[in-house]
N, C-alpha and C. Protein backbone atom coordinates (compact mmCIF):
# COMPACT_ATOMS: atom_id res chain seq x y z
N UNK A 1 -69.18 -29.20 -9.19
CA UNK A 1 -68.68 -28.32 -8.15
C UNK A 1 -68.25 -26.99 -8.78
N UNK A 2 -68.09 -25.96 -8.06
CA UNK A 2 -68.25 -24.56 -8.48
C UNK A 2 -66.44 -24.40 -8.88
N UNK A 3 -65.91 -23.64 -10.23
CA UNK A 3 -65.05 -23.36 -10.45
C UNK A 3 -64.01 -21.99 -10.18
N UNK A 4 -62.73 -22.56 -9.32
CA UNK A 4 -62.04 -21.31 -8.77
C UNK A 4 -61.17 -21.13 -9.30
N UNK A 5 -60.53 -19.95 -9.69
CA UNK A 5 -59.69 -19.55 -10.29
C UNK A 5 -58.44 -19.94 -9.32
N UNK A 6 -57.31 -20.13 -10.33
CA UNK A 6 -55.75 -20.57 -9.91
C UNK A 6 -55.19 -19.98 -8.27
N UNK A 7 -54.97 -18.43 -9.43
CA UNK A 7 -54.63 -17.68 -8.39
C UNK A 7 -55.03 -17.93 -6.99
N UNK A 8 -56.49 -17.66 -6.71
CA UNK A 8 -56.74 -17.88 -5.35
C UNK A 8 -56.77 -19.34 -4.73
N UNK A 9 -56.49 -20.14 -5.67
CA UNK A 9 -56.19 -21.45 -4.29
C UNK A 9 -54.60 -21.11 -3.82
N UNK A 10 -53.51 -20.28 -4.91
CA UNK A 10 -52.52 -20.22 -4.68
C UNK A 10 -52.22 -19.11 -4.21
N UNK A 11 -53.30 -18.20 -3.33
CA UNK A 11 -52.21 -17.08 -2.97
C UNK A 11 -51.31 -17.01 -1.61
N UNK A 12 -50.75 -17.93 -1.59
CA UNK A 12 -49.83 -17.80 -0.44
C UNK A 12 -48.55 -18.12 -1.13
N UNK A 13 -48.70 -18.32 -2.39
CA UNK A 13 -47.34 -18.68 -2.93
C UNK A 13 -46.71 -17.56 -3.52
N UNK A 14 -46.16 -16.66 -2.29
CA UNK A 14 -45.05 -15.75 -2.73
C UNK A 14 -45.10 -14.91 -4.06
N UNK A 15 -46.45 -15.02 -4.71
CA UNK A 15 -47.01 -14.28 -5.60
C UNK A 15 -46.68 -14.70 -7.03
N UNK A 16 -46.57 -15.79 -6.76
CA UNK A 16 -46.32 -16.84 -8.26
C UNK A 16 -47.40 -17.91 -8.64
N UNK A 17 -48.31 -17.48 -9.07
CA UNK A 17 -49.09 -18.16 -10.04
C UNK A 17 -49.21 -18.41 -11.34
N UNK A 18 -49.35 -19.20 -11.93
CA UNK A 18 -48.84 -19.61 -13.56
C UNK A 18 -50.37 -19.04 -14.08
N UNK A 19 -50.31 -18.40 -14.87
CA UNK A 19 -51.29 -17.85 -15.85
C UNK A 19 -52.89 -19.06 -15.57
N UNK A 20 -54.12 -18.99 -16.46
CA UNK A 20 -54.68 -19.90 -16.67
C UNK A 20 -55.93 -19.42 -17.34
N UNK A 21 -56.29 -19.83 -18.01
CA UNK A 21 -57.24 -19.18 -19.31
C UNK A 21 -58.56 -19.41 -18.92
N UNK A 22 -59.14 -20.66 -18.13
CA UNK A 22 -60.20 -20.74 -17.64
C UNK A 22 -59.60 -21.06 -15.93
N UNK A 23 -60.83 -21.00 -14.91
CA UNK A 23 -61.01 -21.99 -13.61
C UNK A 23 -60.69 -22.88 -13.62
N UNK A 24 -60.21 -23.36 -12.68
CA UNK A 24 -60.03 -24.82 -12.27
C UNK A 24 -60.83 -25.37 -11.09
N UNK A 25 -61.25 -26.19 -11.06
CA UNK A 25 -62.39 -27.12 -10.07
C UNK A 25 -61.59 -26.88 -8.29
N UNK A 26 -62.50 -26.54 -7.66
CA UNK A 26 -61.83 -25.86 -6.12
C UNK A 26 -61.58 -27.58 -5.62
N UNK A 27 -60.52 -26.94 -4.73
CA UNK A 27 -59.67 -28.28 -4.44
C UNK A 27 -60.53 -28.81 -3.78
N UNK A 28 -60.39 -30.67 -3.55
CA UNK A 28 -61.30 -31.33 -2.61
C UNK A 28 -60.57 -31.83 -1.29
N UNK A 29 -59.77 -31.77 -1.34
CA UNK A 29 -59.11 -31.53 0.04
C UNK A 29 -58.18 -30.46 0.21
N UNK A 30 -57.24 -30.07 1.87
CA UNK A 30 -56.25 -29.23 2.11
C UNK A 30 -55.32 -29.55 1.63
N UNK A 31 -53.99 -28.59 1.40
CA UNK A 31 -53.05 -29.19 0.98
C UNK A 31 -52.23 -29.03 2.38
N UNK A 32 -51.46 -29.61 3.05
CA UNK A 32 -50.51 -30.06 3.72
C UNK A 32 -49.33 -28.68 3.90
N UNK A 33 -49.42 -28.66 5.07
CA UNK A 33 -47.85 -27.13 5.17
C UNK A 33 -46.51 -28.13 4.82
N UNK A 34 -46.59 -29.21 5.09
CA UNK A 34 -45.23 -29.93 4.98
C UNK A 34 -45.08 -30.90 3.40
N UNK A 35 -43.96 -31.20 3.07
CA UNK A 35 -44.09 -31.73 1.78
C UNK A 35 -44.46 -33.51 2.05
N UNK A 36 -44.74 -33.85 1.86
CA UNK A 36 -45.61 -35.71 2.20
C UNK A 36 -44.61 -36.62 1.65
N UNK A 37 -43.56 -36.46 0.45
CA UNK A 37 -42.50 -37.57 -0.07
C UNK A 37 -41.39 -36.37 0.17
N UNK A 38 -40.11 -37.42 -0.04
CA UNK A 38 -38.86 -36.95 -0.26
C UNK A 38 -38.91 -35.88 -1.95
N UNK A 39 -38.57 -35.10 -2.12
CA UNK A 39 -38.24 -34.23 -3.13
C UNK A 39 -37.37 -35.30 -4.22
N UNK A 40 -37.86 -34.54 -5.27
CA UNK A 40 -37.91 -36.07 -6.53
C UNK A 40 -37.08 -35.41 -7.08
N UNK A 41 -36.44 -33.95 -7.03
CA UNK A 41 -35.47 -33.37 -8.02
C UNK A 41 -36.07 -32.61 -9.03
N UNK A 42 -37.24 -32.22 -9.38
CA UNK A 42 -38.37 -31.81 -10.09
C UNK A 42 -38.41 -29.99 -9.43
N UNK A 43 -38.89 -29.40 -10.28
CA UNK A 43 -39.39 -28.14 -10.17
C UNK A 43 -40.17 -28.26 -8.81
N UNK A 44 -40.89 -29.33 -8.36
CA UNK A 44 -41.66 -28.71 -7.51
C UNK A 44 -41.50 -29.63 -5.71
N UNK A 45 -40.77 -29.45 -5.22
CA UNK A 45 -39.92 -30.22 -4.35
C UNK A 45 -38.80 -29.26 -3.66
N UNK A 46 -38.62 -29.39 -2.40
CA UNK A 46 -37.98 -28.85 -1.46
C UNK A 46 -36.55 -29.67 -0.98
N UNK A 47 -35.28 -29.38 -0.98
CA UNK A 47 -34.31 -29.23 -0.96
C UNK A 47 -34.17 -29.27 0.75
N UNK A 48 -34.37 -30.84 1.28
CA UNK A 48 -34.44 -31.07 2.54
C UNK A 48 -33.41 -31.08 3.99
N UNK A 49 -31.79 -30.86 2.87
CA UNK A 49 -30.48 -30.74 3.21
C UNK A 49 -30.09 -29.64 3.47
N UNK A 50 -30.89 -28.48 2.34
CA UNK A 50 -30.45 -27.08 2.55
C UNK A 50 -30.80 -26.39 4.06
N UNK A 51 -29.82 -25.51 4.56
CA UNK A 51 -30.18 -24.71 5.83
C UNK A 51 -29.90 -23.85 5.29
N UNK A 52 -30.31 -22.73 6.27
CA UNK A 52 -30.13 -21.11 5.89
C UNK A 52 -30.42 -20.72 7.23
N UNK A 53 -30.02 -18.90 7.20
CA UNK A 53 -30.85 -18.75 8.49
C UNK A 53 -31.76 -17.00 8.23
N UNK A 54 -32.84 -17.26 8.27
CA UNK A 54 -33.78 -16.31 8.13
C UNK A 54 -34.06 -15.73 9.14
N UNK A 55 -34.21 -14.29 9.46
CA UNK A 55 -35.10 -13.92 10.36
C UNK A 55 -35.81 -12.97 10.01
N UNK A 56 -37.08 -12.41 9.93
CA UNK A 56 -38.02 -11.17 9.46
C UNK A 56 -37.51 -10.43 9.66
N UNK A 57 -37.46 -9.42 8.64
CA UNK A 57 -37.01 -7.98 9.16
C UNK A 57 -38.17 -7.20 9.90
N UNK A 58 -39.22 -7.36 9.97
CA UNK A 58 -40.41 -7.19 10.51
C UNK A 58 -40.68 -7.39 11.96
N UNK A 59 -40.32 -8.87 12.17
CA UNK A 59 -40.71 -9.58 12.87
C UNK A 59 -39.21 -10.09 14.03
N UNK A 60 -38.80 -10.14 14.32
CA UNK A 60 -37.55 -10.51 14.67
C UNK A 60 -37.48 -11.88 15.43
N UNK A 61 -39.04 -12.15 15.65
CA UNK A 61 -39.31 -13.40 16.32
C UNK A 61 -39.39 -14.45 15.86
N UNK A 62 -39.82 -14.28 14.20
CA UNK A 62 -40.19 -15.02 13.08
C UNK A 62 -38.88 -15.47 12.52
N UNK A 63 -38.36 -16.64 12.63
CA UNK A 63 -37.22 -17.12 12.45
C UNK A 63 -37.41 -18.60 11.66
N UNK A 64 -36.63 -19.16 10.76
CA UNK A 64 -36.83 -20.51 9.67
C UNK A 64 -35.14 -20.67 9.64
N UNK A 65 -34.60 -22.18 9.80
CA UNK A 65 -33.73 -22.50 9.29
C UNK A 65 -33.45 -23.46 8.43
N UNK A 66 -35.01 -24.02 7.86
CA UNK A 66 -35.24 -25.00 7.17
C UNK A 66 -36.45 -25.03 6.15
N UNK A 67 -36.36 -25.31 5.26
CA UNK A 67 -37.45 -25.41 4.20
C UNK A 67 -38.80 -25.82 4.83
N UNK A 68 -39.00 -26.55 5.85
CA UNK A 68 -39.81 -26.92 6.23
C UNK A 68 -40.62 -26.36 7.65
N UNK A 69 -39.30 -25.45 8.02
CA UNK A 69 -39.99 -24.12 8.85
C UNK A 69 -40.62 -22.76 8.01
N UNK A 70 -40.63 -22.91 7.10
CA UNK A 70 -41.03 -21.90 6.28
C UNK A 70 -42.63 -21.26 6.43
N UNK A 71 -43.21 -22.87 6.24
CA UNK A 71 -44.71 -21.97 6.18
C UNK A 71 -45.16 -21.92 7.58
N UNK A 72 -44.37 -22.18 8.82
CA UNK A 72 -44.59 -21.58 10.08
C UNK A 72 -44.61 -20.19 10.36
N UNK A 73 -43.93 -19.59 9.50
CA UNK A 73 -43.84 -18.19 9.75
C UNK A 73 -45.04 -17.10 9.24
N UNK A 74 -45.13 -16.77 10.39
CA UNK A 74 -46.81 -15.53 11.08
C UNK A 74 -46.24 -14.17 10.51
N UNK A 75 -47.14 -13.22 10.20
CA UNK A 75 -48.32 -13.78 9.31
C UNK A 75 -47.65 -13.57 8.03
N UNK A 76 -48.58 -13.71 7.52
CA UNK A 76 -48.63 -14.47 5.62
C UNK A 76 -47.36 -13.57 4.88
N UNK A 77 -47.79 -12.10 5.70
CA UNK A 77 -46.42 -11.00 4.47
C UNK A 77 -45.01 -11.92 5.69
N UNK A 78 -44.91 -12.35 6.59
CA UNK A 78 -43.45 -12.94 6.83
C UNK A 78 -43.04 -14.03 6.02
N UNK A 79 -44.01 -14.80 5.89
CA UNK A 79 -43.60 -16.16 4.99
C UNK A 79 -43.46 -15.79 3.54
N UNK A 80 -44.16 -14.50 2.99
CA UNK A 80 -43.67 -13.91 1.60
C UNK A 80 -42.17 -13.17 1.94
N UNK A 81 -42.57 -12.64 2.41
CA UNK A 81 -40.72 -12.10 2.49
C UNK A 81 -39.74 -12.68 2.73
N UNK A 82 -40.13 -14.27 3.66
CA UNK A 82 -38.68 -15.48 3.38
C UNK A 82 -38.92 -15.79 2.24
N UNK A 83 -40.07 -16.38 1.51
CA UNK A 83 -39.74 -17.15 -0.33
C UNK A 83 -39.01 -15.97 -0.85
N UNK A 84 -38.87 -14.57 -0.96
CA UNK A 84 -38.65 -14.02 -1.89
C UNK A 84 -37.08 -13.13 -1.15
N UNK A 85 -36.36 -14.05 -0.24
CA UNK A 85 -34.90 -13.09 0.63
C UNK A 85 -34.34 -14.82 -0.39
N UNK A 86 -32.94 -14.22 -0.51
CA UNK A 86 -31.86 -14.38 -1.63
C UNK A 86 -30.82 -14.73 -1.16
N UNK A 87 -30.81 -16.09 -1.12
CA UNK A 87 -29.75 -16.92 -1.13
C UNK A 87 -28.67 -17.77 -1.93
N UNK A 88 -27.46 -17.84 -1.48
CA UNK A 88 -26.35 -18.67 -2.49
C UNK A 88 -26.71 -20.30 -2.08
N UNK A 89 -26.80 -20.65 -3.56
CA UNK A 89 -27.10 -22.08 -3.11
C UNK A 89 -26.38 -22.84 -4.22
N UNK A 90 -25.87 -23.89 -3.66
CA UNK A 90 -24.77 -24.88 -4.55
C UNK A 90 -25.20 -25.07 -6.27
N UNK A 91 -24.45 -24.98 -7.43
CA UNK A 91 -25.12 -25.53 -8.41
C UNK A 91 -25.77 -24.45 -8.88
N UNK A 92 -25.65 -22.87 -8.48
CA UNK A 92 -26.22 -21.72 -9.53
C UNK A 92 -25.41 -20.56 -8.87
N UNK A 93 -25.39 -19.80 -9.96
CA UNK A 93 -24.56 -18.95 -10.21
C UNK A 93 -24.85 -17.39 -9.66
N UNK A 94 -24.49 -16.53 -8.46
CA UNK A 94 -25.21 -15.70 -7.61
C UNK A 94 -26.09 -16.27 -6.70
N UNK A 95 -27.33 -15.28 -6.35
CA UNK A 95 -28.28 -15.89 -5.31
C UNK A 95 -29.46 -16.42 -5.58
N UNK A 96 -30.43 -16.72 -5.09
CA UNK A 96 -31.40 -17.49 -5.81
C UNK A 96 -32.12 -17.19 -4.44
N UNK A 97 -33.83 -16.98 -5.27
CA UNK A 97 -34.89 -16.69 -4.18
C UNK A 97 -34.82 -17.74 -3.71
N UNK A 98 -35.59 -18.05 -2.18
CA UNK A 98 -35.76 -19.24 -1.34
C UNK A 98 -36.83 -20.08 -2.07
N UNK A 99 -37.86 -19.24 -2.39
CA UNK A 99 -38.66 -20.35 -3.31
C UNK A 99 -38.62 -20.91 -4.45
N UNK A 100 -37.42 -20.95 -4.90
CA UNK A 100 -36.62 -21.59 -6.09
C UNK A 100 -35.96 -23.07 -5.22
N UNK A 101 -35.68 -22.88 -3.93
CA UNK A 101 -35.22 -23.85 -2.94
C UNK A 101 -36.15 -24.45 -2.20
N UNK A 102 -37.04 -23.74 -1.84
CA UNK A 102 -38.43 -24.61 -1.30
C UNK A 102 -39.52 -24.74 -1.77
N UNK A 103 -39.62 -24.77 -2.77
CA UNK A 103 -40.55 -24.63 -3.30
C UNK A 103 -42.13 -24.98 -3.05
N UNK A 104 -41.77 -26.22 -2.82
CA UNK A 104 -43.04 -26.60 -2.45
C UNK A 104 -43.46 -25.91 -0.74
N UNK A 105 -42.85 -25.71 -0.10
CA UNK A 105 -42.81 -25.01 1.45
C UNK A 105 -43.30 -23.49 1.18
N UNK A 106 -42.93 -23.10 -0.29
CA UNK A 106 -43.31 -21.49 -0.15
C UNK A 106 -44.58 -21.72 -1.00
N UNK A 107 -45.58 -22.94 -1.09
CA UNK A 107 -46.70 -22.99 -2.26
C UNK A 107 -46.74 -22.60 -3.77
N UNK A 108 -45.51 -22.92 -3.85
CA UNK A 108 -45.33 -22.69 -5.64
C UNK A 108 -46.23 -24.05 -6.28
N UNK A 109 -45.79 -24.77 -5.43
CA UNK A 109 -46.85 -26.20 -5.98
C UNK A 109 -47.92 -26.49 -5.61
């Protein structure tokens, strides 16, 4: 099967893609807007307790109060501008982007 580079299976992830020296094999299935297990505590897992309350500055309609409303939000630059709006969250010190908290919801994974 034909080889795709990282980046573009990942560009919806808030503009965080990890480097990669060659292609990687294009995915064989979709990946899922919602996360499929409970969050394992791992880098790449969503924080299912946390609320917040977002609304686009863009958009005013476009609203998330949950990690898992995240990738609902139309279109693609709203759901980048919630992973990357700055929140206090228990256990770190100042604010912390949302996709440090949802990670998997903002396609870091």
């Amino acid at each position: 099967s034909p080889k795709v580079a990282l980046s573009i299976i990942c560009s919806r992830s808030c503009g965080e893609c990890p480097d990669t020296e060659a292609p990687t094999q294009a995915p064989v299935k979709s990946i899922t807007d919602a996360p499929s297990q409970a969050p394992t505590g791992g880098p790449c897992a969503d924080d299912d307790t946390y609320t917040f309350e977002y609304e686009d500055s863009k958009d005013p309609t476009q609203t998330a109060n949950s990690c898992a409303e995240v990738p609902l939000l139309k279109p693609v630059s709203a759901f980048n501008r919630a992973c990357r709006t700055k929140y206090r969250y228990e256990g770190k010190s100042g604010k912390v982007e949302l996709k440090t908290i949802c990670s998997r919801s903002c396609g870091i994974c």
